[in-house]
PDB file of N, CA and C in Angstrom:
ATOM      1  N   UNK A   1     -33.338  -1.780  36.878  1.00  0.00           N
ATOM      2  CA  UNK A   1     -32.872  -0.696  36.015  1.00  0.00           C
ATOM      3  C   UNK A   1     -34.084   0.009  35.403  1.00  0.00           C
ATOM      4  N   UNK A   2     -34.109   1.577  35.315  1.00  0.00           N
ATOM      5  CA  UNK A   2     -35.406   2.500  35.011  1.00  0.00           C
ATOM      6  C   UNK A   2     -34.790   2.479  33.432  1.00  0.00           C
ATOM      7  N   UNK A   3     -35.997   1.920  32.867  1.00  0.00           N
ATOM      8  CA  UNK A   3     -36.065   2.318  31.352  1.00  0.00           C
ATOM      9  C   UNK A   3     -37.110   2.623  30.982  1.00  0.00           C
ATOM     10  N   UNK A   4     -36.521   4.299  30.277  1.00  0.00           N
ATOM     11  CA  UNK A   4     -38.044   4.790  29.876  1.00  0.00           C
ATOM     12  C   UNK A   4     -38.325   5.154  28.419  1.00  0.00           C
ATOM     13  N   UNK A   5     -39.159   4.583  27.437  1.00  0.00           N
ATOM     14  CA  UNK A   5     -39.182   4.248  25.925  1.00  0.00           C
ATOM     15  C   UNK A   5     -40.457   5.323  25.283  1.00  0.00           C
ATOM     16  N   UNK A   6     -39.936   6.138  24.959  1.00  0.00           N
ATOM     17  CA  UNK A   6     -40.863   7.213  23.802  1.00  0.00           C
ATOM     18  C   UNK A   6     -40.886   6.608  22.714  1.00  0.00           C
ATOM     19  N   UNK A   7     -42.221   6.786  21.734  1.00  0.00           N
ATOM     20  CA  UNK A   7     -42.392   6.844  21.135  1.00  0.00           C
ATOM     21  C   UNK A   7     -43.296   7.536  20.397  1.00  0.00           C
ATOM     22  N   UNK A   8     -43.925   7.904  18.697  1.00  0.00           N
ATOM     23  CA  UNK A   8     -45.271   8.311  18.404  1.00  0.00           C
ATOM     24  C   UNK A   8     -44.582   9.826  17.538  1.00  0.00           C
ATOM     25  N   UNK A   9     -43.055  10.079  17.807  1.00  0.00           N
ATOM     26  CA  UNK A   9     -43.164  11.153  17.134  1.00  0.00           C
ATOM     27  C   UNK A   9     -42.972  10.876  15.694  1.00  0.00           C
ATOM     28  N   UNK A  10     -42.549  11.899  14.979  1.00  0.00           N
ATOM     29  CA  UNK A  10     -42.904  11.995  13.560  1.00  0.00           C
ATOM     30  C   UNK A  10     -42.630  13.174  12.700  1.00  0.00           C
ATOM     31  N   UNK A  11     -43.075  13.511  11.360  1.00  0.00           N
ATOM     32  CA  UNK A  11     -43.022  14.600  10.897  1.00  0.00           C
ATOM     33  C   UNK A  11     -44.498  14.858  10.332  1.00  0.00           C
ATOM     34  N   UNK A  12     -44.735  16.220  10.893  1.00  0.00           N
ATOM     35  CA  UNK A  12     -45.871  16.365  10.362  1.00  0.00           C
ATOM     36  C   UNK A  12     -46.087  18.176   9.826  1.00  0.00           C
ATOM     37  N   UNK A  13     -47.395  18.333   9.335  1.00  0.00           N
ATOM     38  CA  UNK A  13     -47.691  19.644   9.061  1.00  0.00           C
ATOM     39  C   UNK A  13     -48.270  20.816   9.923  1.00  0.00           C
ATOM     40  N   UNK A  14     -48.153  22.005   9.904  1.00  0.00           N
ATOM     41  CA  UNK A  14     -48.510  23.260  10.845  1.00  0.00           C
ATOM     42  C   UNK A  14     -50.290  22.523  10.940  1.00  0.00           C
ATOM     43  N   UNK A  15     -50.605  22.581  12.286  1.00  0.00           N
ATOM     44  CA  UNK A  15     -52.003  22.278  12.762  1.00  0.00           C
ATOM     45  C   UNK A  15     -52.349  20.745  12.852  1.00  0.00           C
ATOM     46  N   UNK A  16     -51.696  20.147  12.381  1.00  0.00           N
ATOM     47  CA  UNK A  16     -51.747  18.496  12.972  1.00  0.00           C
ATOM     48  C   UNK A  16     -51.407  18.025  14.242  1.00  0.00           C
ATOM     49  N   UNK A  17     -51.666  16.978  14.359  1.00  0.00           N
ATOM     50  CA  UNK A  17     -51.826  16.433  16.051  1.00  0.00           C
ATOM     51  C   UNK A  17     -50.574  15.280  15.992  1.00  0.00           C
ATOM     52  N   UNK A  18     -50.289  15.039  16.996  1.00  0.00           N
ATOM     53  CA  UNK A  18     -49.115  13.921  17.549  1.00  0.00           C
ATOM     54  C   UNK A  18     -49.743  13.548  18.649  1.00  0.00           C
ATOM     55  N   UNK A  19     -49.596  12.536  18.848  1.00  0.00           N
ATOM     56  CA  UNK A  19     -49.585  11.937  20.557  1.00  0.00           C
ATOM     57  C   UNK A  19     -48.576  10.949  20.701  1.00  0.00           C
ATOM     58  N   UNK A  20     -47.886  11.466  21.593  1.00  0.00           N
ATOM     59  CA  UNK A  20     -46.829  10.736  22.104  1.00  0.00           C
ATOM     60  C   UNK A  20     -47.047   9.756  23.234  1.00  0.00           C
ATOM     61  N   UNK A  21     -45.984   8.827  23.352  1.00  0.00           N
ATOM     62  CA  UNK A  21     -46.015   7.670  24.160  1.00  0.00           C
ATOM     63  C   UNK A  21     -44.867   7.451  25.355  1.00  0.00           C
ATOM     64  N   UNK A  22     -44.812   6.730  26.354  1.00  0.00           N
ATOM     65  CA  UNK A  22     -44.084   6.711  27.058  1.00  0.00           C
ATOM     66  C   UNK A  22     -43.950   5.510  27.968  1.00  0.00           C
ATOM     67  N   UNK A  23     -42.997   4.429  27.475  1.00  0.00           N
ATOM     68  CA  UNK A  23     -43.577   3.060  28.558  1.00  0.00           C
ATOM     69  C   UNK A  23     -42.621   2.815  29.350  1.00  0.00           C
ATOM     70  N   UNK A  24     -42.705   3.051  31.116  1.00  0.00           N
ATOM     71  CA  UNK A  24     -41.606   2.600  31.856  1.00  0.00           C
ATOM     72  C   UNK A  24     -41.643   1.608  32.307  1.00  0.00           C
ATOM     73  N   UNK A  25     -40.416   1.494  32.775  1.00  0.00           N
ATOM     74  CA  UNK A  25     -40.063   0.059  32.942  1.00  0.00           C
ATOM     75  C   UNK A  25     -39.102  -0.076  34.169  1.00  0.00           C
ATOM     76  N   UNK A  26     -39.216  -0.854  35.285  1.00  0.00           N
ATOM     77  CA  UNK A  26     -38.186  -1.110  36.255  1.00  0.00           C
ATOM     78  C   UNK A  26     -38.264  -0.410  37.607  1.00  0.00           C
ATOM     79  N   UNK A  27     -39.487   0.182  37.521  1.00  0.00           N
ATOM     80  CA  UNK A  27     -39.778   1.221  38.745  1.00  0.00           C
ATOM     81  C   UNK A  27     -41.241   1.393  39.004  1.00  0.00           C
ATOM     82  N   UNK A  28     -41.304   1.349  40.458  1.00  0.00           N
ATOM     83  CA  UNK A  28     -42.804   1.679  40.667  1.00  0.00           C
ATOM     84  C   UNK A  28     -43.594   2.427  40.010  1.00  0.00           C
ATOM     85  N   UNK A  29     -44.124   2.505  38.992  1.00  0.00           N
ATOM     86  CA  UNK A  29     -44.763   3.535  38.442  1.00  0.00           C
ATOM     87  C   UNK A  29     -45.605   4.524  39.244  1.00  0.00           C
ATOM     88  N   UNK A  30     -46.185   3.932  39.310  1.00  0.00           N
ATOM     89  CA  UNK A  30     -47.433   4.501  40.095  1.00  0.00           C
ATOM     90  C   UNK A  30     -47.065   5.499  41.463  1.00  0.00           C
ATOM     91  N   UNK A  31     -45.796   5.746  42.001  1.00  0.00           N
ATOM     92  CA  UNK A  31     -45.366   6.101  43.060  1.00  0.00           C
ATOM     93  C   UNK A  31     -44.841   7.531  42.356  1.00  0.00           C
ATOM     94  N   UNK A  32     -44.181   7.701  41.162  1.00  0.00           N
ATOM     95  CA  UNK A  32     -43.514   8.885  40.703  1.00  0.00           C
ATOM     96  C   UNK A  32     -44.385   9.504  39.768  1.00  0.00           C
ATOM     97  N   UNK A  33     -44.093  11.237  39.539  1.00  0.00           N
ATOM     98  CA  UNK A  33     -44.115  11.689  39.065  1.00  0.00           C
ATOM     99  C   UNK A  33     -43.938  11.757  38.026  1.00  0.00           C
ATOM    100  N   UNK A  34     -44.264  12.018  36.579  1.00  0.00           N
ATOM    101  CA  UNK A  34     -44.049  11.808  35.258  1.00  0.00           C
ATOM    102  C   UNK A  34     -43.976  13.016  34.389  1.00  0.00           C
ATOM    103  N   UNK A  35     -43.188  13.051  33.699  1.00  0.00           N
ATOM    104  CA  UNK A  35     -42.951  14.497  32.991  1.00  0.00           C
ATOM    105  C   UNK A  35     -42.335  14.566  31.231  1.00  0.00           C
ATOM    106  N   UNK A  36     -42.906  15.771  30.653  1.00  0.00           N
ATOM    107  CA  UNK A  36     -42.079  15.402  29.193  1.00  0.00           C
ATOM    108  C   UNK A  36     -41.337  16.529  29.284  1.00  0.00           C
ATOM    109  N   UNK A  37     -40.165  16.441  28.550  1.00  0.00           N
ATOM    110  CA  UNK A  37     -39.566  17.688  28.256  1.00  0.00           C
ATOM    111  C   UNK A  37     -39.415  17.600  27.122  1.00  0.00           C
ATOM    112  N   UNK A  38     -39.226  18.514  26.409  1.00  0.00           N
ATOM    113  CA  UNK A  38     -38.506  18.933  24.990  1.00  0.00           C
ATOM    114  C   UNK A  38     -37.296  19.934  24.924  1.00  0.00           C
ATOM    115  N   UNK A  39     -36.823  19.466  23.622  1.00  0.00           N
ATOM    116  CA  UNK A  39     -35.069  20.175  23.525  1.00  0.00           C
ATOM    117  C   UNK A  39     -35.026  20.904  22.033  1.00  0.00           C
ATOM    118  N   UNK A  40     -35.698  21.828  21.620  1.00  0.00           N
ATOM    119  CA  UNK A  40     -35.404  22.143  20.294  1.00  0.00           C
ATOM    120  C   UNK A  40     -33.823  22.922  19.934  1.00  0.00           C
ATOM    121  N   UNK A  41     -34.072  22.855  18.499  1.00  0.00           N
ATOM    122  CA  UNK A  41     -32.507  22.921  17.904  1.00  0.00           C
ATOM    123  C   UNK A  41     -31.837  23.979  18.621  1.00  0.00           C
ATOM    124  N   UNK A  42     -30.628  24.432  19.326  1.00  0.00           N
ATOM    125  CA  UNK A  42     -30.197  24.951  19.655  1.00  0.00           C
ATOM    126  C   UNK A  42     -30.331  25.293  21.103  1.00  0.00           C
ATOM    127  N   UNK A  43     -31.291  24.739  21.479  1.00  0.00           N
ATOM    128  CA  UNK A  43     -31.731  25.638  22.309  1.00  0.00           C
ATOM    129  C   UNK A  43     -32.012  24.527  23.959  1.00  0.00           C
ATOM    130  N   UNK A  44     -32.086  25.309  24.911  1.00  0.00           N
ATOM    131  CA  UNK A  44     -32.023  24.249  26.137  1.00  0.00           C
ATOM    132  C   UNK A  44     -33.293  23.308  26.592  1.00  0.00           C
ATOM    133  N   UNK A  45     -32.993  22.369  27.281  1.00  0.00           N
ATOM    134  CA  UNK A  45     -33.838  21.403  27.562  1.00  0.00           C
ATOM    135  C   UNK A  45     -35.041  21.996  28.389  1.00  0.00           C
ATOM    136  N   UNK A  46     -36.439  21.818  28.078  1.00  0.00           N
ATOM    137  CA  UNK A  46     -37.444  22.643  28.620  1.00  0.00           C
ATOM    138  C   UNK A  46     -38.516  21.835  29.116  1.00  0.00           C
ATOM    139  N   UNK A  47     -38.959  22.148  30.021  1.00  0.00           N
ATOM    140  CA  UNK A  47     -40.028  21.252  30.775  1.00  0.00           C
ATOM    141  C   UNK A  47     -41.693  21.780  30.142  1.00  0.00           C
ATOM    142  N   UNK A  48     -42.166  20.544  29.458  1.00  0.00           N
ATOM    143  CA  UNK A  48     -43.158  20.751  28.681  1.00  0.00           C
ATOM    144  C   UNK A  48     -44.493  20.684  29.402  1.00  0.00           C
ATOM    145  N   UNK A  49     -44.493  19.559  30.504  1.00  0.00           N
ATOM    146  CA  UNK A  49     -45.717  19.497  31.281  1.00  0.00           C
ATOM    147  C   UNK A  49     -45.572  18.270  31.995  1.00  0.00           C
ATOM    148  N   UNK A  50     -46.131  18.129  33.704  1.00  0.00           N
ATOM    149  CA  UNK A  50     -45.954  17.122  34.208  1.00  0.00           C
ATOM    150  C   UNK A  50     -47.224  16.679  35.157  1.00  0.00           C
ATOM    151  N   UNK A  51     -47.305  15.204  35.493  1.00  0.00           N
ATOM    152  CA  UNK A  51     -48.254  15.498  36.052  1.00  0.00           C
ATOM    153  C   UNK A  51     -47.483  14.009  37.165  1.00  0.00           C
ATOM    154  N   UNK A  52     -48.546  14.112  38.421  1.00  0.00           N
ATOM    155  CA  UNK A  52     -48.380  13.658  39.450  1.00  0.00           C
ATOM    156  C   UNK A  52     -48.593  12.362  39.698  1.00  0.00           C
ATOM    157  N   UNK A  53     -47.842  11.524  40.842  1.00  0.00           N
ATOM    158  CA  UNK A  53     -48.467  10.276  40.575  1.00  0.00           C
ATOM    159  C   UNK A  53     -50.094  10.371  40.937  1.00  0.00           C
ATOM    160  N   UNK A  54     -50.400  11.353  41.544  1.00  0.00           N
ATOM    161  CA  UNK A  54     -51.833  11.459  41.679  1.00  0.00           C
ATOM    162  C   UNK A  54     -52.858  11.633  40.495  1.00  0.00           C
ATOM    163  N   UNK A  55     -52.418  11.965  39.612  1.00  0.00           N
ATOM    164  CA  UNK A  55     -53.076  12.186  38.345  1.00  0.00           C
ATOM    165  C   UNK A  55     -53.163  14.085  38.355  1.00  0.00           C
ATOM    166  N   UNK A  56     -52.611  14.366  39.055  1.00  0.00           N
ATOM    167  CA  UNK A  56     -52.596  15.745  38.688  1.00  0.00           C
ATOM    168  C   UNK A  56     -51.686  16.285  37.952  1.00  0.00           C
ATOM    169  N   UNK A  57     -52.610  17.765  36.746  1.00  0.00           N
ATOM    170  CA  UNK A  57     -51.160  17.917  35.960  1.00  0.00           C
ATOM    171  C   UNK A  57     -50.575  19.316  36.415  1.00  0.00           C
ATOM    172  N   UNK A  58     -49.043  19.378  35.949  1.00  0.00           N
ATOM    173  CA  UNK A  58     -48.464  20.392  36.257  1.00  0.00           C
ATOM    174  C   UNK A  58     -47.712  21.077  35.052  1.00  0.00           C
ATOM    175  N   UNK A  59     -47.580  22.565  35.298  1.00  0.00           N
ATOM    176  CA  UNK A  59     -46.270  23.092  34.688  1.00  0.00           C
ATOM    177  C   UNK A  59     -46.596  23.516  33.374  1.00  0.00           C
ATOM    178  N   UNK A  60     -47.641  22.838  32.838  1.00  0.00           N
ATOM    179  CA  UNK A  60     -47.784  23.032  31.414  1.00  0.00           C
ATOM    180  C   UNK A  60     -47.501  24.784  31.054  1.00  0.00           C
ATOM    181  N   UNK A  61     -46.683  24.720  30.085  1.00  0.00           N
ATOM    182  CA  UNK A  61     -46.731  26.280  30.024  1.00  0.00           C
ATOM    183  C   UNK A  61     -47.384  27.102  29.091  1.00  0.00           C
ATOM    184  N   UNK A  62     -47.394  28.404  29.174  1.00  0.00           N
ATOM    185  CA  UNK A  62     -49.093  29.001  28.862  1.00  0.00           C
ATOM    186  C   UNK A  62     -49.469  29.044  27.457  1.00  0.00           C
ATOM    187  N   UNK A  63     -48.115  28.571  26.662  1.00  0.00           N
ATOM    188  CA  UNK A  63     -47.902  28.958  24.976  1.00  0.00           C
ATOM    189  C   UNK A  63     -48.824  27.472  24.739  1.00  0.00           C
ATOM    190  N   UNK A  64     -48.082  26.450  25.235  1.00  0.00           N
ATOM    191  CA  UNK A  64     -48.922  25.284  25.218  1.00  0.00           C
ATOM    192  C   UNK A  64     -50.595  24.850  25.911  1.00  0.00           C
ATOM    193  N   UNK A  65     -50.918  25.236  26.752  1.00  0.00           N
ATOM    194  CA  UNK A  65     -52.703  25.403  26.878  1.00  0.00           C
ATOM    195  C   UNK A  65     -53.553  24.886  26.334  1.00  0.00           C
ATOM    196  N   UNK A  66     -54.101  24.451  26.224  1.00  0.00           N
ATOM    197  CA  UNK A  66     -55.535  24.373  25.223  1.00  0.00           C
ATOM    198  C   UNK A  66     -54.882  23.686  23.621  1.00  0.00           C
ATOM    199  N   UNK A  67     -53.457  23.464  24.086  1.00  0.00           N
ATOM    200  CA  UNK A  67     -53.239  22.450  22.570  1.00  0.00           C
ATOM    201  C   UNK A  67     -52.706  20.925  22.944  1.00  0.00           C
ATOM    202  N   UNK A  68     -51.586  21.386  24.261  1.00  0.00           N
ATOM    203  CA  UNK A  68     -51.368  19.826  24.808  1.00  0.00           C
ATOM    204  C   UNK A  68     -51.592  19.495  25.732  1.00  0.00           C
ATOM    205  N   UNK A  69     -51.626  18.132  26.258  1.00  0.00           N
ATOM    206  CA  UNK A  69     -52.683  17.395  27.115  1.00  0.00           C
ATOM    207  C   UNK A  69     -51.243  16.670  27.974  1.00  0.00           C
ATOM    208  N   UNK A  70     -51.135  16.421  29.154  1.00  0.00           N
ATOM    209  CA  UNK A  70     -50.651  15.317  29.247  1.00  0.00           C
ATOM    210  C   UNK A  70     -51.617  14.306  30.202  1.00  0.00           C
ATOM    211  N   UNK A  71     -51.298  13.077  30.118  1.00  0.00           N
ATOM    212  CA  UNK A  71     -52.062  11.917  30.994  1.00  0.00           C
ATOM    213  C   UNK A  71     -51.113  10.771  31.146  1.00  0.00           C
ATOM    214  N   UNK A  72     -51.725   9.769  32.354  1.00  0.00           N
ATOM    215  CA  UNK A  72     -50.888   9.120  32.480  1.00  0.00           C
ATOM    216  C   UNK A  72     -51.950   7.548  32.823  1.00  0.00           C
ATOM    217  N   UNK A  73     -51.585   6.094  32.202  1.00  0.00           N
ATOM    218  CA  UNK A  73     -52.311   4.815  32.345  1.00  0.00           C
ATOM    219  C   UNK A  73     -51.019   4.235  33.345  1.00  0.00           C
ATOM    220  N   UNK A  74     -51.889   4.673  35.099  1.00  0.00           N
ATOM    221  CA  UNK A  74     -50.914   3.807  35.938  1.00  0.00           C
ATOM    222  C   UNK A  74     -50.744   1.905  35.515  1.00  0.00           C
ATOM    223  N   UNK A  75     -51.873   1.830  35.551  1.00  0.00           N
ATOM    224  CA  UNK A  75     -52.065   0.055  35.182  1.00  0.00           C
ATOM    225  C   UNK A  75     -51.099  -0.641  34.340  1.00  0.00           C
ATOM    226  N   UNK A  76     -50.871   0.286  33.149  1.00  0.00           N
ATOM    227  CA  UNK A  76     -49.458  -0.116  32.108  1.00  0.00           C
ATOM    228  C   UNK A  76     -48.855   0.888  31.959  1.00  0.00           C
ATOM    229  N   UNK A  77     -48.355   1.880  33.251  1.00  0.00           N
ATOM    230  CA  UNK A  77     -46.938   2.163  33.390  1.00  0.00           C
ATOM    231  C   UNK A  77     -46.667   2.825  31.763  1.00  0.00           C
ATOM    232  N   UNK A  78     -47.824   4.050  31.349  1.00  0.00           N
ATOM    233  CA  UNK A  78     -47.365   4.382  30.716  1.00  0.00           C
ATOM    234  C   UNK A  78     -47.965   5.869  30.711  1.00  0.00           C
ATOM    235  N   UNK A  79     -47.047   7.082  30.196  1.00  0.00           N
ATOM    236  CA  UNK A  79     -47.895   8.109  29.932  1.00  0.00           C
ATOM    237  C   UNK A  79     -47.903   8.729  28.733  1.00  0.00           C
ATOM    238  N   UNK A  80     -48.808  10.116  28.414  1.00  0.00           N
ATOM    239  CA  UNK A  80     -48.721  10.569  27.320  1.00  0.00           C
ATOM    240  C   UNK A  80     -48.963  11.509  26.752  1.00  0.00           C
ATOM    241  N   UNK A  81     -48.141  12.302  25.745  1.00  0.00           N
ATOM    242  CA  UNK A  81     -48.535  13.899  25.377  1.00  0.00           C
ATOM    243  C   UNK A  81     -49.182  14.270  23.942  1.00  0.00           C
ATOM    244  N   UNK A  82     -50.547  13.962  24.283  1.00  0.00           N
ATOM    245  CA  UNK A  82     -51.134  14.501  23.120  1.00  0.00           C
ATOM    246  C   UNK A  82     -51.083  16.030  22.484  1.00  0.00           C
ATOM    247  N   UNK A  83     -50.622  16.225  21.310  1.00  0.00           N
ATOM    248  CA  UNK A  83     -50.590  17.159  20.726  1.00  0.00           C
ATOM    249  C   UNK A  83     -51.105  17.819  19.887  1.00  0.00           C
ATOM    250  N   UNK A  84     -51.779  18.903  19.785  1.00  0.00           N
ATOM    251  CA  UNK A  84     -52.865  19.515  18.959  1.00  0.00           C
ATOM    252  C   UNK A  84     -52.442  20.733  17.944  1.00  0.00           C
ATOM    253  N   UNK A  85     -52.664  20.912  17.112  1.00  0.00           N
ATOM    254  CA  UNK A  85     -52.561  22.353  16.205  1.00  0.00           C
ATOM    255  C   UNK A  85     -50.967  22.435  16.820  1.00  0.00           C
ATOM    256  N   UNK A  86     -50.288  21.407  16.157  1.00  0.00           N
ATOM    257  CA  UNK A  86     -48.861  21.733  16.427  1.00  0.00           C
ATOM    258  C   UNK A  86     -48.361  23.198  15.509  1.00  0.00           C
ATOM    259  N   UNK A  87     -47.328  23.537  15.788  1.00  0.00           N
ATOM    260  CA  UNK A  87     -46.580  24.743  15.198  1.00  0.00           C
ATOM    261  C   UNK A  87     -45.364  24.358  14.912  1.00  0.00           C
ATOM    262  N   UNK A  88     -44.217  24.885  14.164  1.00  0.00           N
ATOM    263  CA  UNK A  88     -42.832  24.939  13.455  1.00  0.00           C
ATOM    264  C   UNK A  88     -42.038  25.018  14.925  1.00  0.00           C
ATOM    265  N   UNK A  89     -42.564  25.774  15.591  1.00  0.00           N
ATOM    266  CA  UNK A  89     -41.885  25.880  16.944  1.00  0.00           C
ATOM    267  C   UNK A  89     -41.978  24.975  17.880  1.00  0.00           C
ATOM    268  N   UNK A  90     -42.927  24.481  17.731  1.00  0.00           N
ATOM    269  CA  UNK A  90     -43.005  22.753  18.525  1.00  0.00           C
ATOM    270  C   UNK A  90     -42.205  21.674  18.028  1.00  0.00           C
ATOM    271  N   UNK A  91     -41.639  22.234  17.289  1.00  0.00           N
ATOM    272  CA  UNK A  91     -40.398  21.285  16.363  1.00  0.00           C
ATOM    273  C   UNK A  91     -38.753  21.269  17.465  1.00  0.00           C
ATOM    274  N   UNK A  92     -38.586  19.973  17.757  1.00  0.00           N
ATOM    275  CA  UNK A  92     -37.930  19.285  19.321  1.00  0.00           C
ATOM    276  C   UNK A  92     -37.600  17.786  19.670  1.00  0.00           C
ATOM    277  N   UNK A  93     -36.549  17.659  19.855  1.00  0.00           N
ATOM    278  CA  UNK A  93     -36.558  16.196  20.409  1.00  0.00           C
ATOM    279  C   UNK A  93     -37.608  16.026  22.036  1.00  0.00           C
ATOM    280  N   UNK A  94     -38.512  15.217  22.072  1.00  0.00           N
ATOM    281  CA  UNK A  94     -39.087  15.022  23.150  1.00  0.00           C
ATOM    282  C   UNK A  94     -38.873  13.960  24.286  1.00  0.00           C
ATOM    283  N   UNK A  95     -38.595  14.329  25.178  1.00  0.00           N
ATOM    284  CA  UNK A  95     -37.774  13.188  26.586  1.00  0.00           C
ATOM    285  C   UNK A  95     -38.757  13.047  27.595  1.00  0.00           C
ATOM    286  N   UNK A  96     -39.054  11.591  28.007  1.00  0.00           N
ATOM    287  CA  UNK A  96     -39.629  11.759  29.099  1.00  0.00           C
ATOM    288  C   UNK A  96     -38.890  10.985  30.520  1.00  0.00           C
ATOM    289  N   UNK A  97     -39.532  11.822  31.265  1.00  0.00           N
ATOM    290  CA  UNK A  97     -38.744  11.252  32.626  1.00  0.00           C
ATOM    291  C   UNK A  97     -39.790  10.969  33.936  1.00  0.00           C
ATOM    292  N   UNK A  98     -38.888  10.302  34.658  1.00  0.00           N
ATOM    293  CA  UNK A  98     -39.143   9.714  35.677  1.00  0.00           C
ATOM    294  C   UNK A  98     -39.120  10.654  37.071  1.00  0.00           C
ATOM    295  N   UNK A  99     -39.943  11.008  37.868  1.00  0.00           N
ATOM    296  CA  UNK A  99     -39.353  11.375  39.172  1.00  0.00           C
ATOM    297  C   UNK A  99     -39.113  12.982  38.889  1.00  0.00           C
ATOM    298  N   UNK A 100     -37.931  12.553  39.731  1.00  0.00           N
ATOM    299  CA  UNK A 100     -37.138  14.253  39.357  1.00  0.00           C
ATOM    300  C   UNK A 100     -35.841  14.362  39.583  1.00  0.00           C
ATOM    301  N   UNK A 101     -35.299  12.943  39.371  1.00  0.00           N
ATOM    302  CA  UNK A 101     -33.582  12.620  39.399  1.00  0.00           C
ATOM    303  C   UNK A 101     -33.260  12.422  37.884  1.00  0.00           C
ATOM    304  N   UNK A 102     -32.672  11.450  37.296  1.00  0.00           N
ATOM    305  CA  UNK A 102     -32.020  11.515  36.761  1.00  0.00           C
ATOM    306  C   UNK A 102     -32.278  10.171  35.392  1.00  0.00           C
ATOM    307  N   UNK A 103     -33.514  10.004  35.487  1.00  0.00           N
ATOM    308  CA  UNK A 103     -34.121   8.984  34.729  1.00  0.00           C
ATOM    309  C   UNK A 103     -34.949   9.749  34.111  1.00  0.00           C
ATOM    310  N   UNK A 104     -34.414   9.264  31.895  1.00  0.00           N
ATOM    311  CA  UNK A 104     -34.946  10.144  31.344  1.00  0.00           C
ATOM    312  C   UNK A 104     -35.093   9.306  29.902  1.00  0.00           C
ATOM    313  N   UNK A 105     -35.269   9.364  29.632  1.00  0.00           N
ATOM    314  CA  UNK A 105     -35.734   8.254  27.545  1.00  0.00           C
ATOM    315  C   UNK A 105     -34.905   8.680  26.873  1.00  0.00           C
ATOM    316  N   UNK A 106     -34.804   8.244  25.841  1.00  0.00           N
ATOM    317  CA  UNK A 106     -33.712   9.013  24.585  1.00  0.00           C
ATOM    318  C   UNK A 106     -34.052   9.928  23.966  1.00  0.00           C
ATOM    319  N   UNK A 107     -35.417   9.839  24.106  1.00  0.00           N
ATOM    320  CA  UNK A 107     -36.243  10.863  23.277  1.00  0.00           C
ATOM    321  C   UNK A 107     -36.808  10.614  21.865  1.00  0.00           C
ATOM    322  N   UNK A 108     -37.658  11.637  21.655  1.00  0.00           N
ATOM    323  CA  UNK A 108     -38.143  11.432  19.962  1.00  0.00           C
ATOM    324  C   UNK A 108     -38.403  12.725  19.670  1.00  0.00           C
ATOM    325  N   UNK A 109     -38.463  12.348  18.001  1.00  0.00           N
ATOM    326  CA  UNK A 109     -38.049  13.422  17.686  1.00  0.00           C
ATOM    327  C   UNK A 109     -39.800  14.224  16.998  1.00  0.00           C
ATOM    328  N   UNK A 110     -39.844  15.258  16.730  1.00  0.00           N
ATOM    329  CA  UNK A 110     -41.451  15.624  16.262  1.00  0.00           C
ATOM    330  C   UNK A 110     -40.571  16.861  15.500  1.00  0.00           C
ATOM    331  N   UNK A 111     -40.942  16.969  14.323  1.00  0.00           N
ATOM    332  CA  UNK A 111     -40.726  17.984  13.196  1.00  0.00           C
ATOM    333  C   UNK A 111     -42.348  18.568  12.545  1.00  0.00           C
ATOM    334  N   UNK A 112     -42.498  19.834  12.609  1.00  0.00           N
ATOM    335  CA  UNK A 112     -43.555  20.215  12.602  1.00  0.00           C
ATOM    336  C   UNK A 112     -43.033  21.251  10.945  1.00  0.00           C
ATOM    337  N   UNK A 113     -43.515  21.195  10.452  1.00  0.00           N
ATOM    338  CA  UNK A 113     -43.336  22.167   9.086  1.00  0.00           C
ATOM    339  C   UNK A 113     -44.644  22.988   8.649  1.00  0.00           C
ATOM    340  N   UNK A 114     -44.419  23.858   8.122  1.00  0.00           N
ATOM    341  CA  UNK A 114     -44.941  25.004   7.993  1.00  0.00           C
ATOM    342  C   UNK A 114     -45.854  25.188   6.156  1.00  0.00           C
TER     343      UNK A 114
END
């Protein structure tokens, strides 16, 4: 069974950092793809940045750049989205997933205030 466990979010202030966590469990790691998404209030589930089992990253989108990072520690099956000079708008439950089916975390939550 794929279980995948976020953690690291929080509440914090406009320009502070988060780094998030991600430990799977029950699946080759090292074979899939790894990805975070975020879901802010209202609004639809969005693909934040992913990267490969190769270590390559993808997708990151252009608002995000030069503030978040993602990486991934095949050895302990875990990855992670460091976050920089967060904003009010980076305020989101954050999910990470597996692959590109249907294995996904519960998420956490990151509140960014202004």
């Amino acid at each position: 069974q794929v279980q995948l466990v976020e953690s690291g979010g929080g509440k914090v202030q406009l320009g502070e950092s988060l780094t998030l966590s991600c430990t799977a469990s029950g699946l080759t790691f090292r074979s899939y793809d790894m990805s975070w998404y975020r879901q802010a209030p209202g609004k639809e589930r969005e693909l934040v940045a992913a990267i490969t089992s190769r270590y390559e990253t993808r997708d990151l989108a252009d608002s995000l750049k030069g503030r978040f990072t993602i990486s991934r520690d095949n050895a302990n099956a875990l990855i992670f989205l460091n976050m920089n000079n967060l904003k009010p708008e980076d305020t989101a439950v954050y999910y990470c997933r597996a692959g590109w089916a249907d294995w996904w975390g519960r998420g956490v939550r990151v509140t960014v205030s202004s």
